[in-house]
N, C-alpha and C. Protein backbone atom coordinates (compact mmCIF):
# COMPACT_ATOMS: atom_id res chain seq x y z
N UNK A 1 40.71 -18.32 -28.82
CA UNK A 1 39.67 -19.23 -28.36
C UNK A 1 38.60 -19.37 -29.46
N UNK A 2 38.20 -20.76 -29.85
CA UNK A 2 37.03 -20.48 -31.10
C UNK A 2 35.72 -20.67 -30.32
N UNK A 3 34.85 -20.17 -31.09
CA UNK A 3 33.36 -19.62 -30.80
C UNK A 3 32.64 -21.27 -30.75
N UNK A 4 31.51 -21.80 -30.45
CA UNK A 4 30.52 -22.95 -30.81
C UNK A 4 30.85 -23.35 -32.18
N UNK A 5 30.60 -22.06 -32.72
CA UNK A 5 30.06 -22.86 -34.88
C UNK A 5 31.43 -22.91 -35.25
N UNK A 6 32.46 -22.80 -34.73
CA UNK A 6 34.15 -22.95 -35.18
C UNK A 6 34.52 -24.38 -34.76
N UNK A 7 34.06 -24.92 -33.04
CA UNK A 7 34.30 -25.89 -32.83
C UNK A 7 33.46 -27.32 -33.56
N UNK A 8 32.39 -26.45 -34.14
CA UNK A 8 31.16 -27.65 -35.28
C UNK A 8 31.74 -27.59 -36.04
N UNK A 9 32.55 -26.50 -36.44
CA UNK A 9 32.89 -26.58 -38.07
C UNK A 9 33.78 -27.83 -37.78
N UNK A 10 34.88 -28.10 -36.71
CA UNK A 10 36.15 -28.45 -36.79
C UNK A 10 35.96 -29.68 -36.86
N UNK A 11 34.46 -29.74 -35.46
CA UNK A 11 34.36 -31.51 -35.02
C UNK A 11 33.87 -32.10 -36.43
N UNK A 12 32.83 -31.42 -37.48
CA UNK A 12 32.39 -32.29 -38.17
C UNK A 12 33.21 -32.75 -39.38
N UNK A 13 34.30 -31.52 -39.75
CA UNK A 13 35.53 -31.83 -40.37
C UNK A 13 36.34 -33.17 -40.15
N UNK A 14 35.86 -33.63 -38.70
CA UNK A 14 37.16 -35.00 -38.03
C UNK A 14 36.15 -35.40 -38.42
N UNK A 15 34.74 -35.52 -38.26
CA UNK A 15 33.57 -36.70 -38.56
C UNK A 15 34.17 -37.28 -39.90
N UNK A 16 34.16 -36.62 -40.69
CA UNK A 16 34.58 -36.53 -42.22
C UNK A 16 35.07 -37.70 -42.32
N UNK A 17 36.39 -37.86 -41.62
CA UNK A 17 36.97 -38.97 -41.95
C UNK A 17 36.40 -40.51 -41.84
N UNK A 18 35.69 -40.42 -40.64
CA UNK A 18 34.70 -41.62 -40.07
C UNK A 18 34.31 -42.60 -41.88
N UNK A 19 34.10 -41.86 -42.79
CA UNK A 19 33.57 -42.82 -43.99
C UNK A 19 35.13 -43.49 -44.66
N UNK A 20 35.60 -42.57 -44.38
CA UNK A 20 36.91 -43.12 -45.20
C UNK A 20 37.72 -44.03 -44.69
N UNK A 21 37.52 -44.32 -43.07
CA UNK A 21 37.41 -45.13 -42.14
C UNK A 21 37.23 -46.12 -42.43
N UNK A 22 36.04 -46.34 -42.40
CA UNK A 22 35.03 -47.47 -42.23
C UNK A 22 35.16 -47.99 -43.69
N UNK A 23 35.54 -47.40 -44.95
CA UNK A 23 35.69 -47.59 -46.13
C UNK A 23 36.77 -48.84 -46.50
N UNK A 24 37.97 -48.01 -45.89
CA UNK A 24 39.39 -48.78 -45.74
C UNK A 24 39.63 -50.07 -44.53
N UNK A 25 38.42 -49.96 -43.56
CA UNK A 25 38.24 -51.15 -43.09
C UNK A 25 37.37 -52.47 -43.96
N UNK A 26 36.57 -51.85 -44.84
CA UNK A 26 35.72 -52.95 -45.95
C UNK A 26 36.85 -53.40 -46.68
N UNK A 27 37.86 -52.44 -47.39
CA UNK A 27 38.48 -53.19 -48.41
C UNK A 27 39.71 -53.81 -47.55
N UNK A 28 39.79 -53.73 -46.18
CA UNK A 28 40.96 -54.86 -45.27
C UNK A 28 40.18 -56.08 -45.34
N UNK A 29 39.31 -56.16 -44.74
CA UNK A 29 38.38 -57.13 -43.88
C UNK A 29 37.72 -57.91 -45.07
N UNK A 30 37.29 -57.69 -45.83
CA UNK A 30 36.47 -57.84 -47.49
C UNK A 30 36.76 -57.63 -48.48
N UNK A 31 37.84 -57.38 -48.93
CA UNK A 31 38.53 -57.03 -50.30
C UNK A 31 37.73 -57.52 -51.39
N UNK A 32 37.63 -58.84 -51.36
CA UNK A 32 36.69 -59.72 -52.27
C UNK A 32 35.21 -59.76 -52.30
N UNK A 33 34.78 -59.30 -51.41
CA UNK A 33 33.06 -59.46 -51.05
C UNK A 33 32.96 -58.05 -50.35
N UNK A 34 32.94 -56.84 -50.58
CA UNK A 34 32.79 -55.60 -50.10
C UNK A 34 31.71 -55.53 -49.52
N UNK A 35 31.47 -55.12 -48.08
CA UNK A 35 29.99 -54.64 -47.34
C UNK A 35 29.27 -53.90 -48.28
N UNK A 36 30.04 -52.71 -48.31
CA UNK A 36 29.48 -51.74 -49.41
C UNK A 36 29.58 -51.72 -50.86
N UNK A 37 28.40 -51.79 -51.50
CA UNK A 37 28.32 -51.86 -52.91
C UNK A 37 29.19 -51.63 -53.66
N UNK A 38 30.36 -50.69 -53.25
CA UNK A 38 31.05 -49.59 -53.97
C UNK A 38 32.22 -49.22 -52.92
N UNK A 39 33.68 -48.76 -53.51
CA UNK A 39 34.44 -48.39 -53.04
C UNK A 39 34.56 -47.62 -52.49
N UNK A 40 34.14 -47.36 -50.99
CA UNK A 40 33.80 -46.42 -50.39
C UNK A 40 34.45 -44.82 -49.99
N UNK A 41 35.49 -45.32 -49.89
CA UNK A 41 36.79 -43.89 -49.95
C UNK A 41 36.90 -43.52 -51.33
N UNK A 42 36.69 -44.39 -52.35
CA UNK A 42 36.55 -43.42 -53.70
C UNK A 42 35.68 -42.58 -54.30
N UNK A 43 34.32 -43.07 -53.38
CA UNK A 43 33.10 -42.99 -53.96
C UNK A 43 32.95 -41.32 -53.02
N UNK A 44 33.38 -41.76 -52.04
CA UNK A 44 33.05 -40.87 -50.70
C UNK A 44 33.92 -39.21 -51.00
N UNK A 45 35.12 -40.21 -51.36
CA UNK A 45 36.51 -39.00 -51.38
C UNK A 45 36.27 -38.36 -52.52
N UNK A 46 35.45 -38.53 -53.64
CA UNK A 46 34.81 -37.81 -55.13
C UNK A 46 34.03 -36.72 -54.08
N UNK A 47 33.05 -37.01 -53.70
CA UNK A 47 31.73 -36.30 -53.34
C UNK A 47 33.00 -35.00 -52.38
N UNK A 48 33.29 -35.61 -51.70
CA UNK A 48 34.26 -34.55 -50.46
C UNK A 48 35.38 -33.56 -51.41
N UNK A 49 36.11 -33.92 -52.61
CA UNK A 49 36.75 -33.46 -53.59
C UNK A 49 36.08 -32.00 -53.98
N UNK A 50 34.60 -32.98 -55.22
CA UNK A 50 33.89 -31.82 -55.42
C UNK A 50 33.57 -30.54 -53.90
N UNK A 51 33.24 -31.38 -53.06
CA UNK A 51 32.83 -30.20 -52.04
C UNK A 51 34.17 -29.38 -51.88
N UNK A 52 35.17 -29.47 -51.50
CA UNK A 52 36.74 -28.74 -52.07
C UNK A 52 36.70 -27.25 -53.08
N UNK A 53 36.09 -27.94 -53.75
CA UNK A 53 35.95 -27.20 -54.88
C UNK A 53 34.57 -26.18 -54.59
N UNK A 54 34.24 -26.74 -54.00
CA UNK A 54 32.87 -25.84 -54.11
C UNK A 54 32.92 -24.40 -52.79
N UNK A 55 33.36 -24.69 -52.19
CA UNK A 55 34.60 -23.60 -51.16
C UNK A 55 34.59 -22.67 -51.71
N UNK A 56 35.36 -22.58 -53.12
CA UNK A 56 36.07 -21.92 -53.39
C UNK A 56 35.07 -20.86 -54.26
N UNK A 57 33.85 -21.46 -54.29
CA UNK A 57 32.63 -20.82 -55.24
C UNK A 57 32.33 -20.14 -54.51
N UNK A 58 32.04 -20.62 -52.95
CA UNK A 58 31.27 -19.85 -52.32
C UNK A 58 31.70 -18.84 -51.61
N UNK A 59 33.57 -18.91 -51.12
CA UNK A 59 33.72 -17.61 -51.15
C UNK A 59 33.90 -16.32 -52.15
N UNK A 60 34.35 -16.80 -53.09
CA UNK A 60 34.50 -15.92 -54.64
C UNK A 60 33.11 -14.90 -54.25
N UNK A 61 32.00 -15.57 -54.35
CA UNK A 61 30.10 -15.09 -54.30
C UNK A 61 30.53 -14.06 -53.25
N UNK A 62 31.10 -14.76 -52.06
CA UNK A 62 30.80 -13.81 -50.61
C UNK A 62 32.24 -13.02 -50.27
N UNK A 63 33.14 -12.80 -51.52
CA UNK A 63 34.33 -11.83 -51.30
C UNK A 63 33.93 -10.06 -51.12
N UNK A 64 33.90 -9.30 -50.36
CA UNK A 64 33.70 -8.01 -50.38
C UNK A 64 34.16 -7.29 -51.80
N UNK A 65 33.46 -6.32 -52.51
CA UNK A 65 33.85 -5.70 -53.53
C UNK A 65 34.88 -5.07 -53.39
N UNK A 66 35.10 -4.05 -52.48
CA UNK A 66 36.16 -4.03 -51.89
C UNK A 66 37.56 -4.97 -51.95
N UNK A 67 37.50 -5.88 -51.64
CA UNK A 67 38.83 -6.48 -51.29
C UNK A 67 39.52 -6.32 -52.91
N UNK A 68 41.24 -6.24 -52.21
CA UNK A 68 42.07 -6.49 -53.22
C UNK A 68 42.51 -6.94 -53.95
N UNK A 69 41.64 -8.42 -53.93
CA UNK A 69 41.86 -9.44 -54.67
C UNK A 69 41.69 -8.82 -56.52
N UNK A 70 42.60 -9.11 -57.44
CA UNK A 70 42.62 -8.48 -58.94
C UNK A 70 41.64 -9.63 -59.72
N UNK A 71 40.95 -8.88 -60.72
CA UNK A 71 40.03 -9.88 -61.39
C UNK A 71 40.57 -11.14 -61.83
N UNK A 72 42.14 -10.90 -62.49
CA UNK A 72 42.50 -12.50 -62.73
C UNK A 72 42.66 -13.55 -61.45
N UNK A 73 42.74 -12.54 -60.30
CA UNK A 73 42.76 -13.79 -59.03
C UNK A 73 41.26 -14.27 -59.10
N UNK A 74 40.58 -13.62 -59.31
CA UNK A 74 39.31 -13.96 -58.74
C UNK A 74 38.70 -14.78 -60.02
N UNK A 75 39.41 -14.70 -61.75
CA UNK A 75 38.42 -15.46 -62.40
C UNK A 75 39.39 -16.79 -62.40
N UNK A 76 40.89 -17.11 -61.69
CA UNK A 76 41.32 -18.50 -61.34
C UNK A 76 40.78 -19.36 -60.06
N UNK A 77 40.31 -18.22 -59.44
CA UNK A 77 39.33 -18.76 -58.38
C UNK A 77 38.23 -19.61 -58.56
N UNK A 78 37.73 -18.71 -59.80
CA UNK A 78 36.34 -19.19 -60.18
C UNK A 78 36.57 -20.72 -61.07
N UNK A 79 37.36 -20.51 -61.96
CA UNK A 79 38.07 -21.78 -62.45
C UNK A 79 38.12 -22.96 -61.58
N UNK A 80 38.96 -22.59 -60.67
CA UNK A 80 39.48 -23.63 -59.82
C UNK A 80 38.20 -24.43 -59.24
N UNK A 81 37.50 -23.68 -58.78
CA UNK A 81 36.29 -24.00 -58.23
C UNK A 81 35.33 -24.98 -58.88
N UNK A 82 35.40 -25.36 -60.14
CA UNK A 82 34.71 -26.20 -60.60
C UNK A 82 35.66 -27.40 -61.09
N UNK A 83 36.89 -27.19 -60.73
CA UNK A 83 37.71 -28.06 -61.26
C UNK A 83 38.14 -29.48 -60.68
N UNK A 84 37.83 -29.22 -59.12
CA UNK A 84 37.56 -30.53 -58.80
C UNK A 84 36.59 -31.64 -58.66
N UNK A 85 35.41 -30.72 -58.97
CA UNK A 85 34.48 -31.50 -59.21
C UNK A 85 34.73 -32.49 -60.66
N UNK A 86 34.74 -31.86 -61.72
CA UNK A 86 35.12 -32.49 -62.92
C UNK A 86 36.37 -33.43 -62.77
N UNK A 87 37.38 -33.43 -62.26
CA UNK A 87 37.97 -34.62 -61.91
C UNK A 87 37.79 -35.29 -61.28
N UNK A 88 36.54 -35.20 -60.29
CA UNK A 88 35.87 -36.10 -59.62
C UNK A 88 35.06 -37.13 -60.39
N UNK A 89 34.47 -36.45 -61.14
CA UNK A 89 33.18 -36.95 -62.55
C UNK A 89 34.88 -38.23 -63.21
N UNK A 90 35.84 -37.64 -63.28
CA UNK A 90 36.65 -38.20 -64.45
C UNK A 90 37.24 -40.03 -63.58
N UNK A 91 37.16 -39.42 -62.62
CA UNK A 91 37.89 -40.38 -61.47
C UNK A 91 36.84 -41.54 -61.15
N UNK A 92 35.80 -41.20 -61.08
CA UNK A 92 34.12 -42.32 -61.02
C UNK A 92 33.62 -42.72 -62.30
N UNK A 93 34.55 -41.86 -63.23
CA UNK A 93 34.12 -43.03 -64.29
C UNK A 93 35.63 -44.61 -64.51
N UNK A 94 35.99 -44.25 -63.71
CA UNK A 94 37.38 -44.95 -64.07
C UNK A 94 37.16 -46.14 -63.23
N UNK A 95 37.61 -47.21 -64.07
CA UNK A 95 37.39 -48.72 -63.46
C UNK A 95 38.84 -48.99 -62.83
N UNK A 96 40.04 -48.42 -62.97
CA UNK A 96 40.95 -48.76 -62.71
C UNK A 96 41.33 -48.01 -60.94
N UNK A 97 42.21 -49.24 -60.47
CA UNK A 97 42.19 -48.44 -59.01
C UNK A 97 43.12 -47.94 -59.48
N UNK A 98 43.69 -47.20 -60.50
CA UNK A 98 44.57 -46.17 -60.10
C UNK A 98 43.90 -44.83 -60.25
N UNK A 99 42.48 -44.94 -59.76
CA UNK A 99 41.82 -43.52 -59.58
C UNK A 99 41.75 -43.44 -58.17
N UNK A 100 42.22 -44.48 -57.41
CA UNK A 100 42.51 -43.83 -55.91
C UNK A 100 43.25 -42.67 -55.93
N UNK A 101 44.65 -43.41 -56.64
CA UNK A 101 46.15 -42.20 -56.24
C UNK A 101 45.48 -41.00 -57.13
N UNK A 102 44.58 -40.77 -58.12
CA UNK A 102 44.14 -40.00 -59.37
C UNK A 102 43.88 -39.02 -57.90
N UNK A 103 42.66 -39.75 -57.00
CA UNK A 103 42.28 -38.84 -56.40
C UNK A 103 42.67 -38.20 -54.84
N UNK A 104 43.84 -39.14 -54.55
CA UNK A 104 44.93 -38.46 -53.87
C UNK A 104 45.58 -37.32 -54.22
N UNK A 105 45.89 -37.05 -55.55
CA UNK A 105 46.27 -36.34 -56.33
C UNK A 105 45.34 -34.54 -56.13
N UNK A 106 44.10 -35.33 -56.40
CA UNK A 106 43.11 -34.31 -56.51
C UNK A 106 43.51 -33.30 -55.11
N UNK A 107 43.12 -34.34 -53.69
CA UNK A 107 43.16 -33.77 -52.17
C UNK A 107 44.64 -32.52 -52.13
N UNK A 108 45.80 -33.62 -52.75
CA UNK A 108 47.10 -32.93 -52.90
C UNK A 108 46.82 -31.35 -53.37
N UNK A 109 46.25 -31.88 -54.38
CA UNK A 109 46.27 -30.27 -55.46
C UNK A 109 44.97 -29.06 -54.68
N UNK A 110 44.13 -29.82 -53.83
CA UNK A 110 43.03 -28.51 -53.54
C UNK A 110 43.99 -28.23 -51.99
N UNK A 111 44.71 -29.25 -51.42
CA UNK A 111 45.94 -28.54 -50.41
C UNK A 111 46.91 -27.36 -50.92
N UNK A 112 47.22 -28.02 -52.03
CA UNK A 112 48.48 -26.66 -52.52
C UNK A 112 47.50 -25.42 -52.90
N UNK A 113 46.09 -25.07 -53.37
CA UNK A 113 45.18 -24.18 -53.64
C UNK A 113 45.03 -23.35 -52.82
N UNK A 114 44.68 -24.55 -51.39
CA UNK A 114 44.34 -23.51 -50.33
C UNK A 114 45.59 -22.91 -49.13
N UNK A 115 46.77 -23.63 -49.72
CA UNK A 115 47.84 -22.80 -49.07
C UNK A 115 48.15 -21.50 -49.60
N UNK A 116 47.97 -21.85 -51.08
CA UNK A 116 48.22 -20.46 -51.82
C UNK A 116 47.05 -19.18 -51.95
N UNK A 117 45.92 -19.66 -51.71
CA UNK A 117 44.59 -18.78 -51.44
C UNK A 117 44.28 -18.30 -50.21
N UNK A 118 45.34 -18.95 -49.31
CA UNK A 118 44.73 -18.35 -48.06
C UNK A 118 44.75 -16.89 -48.00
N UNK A 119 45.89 -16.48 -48.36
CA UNK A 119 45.91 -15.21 -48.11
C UNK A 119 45.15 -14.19 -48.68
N UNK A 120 45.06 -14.41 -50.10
CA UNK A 120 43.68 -13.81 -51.11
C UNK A 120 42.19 -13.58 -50.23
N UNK A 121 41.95 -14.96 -49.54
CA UNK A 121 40.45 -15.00 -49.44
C UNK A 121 40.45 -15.00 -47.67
N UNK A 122 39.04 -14.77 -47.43
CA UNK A 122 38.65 -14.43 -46.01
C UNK A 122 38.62 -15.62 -45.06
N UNK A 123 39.27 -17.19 -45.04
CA UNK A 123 39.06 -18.20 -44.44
C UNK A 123 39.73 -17.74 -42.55
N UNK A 124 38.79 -18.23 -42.15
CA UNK A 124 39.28 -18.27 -40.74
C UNK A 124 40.32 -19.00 -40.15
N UNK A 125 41.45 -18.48 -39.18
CA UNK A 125 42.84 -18.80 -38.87
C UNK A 125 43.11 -20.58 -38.69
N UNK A 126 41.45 -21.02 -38.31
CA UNK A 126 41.55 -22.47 -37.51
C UNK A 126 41.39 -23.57 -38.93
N UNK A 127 41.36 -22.52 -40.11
CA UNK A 127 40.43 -23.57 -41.19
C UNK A 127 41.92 -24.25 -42.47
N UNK A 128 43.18 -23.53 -41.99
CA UNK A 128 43.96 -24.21 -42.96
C UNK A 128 45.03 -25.23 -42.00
N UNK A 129 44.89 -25.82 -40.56
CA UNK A 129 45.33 -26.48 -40.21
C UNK A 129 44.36 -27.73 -40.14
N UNK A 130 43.06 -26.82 -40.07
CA UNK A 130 42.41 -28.36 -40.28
C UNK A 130 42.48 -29.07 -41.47
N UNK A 131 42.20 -28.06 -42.17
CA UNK A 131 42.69 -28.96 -43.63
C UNK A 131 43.56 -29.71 -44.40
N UNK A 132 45.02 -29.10 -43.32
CA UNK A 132 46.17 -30.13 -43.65
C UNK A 132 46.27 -30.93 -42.78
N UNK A 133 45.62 -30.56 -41.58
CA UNK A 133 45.16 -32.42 -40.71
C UNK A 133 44.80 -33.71 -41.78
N UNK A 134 43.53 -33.18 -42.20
CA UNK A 134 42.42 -33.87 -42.52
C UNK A 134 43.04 -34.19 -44.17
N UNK A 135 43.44 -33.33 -44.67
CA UNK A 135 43.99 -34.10 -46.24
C UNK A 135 44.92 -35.18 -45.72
N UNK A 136 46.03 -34.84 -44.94
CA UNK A 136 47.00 -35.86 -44.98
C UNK A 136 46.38 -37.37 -44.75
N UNK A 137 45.48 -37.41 -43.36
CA UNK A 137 44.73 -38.58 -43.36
C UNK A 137 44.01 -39.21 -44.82
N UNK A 138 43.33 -38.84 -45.38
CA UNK A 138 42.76 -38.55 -46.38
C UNK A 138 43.45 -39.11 -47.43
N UNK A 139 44.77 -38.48 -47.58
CA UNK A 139 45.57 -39.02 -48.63
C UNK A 139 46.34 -40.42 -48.09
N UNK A 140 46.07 -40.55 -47.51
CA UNK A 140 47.28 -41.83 -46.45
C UNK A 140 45.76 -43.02 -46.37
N UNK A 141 44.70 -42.94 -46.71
CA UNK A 141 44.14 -43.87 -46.54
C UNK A 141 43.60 -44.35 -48.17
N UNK A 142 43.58 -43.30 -48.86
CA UNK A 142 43.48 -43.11 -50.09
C UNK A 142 44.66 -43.92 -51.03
N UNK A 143 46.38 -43.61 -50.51
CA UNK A 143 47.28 -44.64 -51.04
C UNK A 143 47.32 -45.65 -50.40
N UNK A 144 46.55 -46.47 -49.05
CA UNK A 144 46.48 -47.72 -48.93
C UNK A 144 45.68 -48.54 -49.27
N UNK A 145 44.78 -47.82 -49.66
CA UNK A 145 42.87 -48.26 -50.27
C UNK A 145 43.88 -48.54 -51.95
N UNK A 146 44.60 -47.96 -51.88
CA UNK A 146 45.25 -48.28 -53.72
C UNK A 146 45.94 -49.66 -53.48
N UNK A 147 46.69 -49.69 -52.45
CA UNK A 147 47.62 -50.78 -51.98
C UNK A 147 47.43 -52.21 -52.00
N UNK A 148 45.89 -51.67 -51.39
CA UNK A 148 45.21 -53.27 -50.49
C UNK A 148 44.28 -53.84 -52.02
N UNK A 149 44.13 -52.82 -52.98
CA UNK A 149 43.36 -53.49 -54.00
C UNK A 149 44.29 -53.72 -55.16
N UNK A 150 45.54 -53.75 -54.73
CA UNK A 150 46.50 -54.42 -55.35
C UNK A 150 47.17 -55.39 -55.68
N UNK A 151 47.31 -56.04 -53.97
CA UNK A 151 47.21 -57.32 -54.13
C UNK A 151 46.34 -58.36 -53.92
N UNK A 152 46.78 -59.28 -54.90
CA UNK A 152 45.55 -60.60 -54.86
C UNK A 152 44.89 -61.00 -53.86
């Protein structure tokens, strides 16, 4: 059974998607004349990327000295952790929509991270199904947001 701050964590995790939503409805509805200034699932899905990445900082900080984790796990941790941000930076500078799939790519790769980190690090039982909820959406709106600004 999860606690209050498990079921906030989860609901605001589904909120999440709500931009990427509303994003991929601008570029259906408006392709040519966008509501929003800016590509909103790219712009949005950068910022949510880096936050991915930033996870991974903050448990590294809050791992017990103790735990078994070996220093090279913990300094690819630390690596990793800044690594999607910087392909985020690489992906917003890119005029081409093929920094959607760039950053489908990204979601892909902090999925395969945290399948393989789960076990290393202290994440709670409810937090790697949400995450392969929420990437797959994520990535599935991400290769149609590539799709729809494809054709004319």
């Amino acid at each position: 059974m999860l606690n209050k701050s498990e079921k906030l964590f989860i609901f605001i995790g589904l909120l999440g998607l709500f931009p990427f939503s509303i994003g991929l409805l601008d570029l259906l509805i408006n392709k040519n004349n966008l509501f929003f200034v800016v590509n909103l699932p790219k712009y949005y899905g950068s910022i949510i990327l880096t936050f991915l990445g930033a996870i991974y900082w903050g448990s590294i900080l809050n791992l017990p000295r103790e735990n078994l984790v070996t220093e090279q796990i913990r300094f690819c941790i630390i690596i990793w952790s800044v690594a999607p941000s910087i392909l985020a930076i690489i992906i917003l500078t890119m005029k081409s929509n093929f920094s959607l799939l760039l950053l489908s790519i990204g979601f892909l790769l902090c999925q395969l991270v945290d399948e393989i980190c789960y076990k290393f690090l202290l994440f709670p039982s409810w937090y790697l199904p949400l995450r392969r909820t929420l990437t797959l959406f994520v990535v599935l709106i991400l290769i149609y947001s590539y799709f729809i600004m494809q054709t004319p």
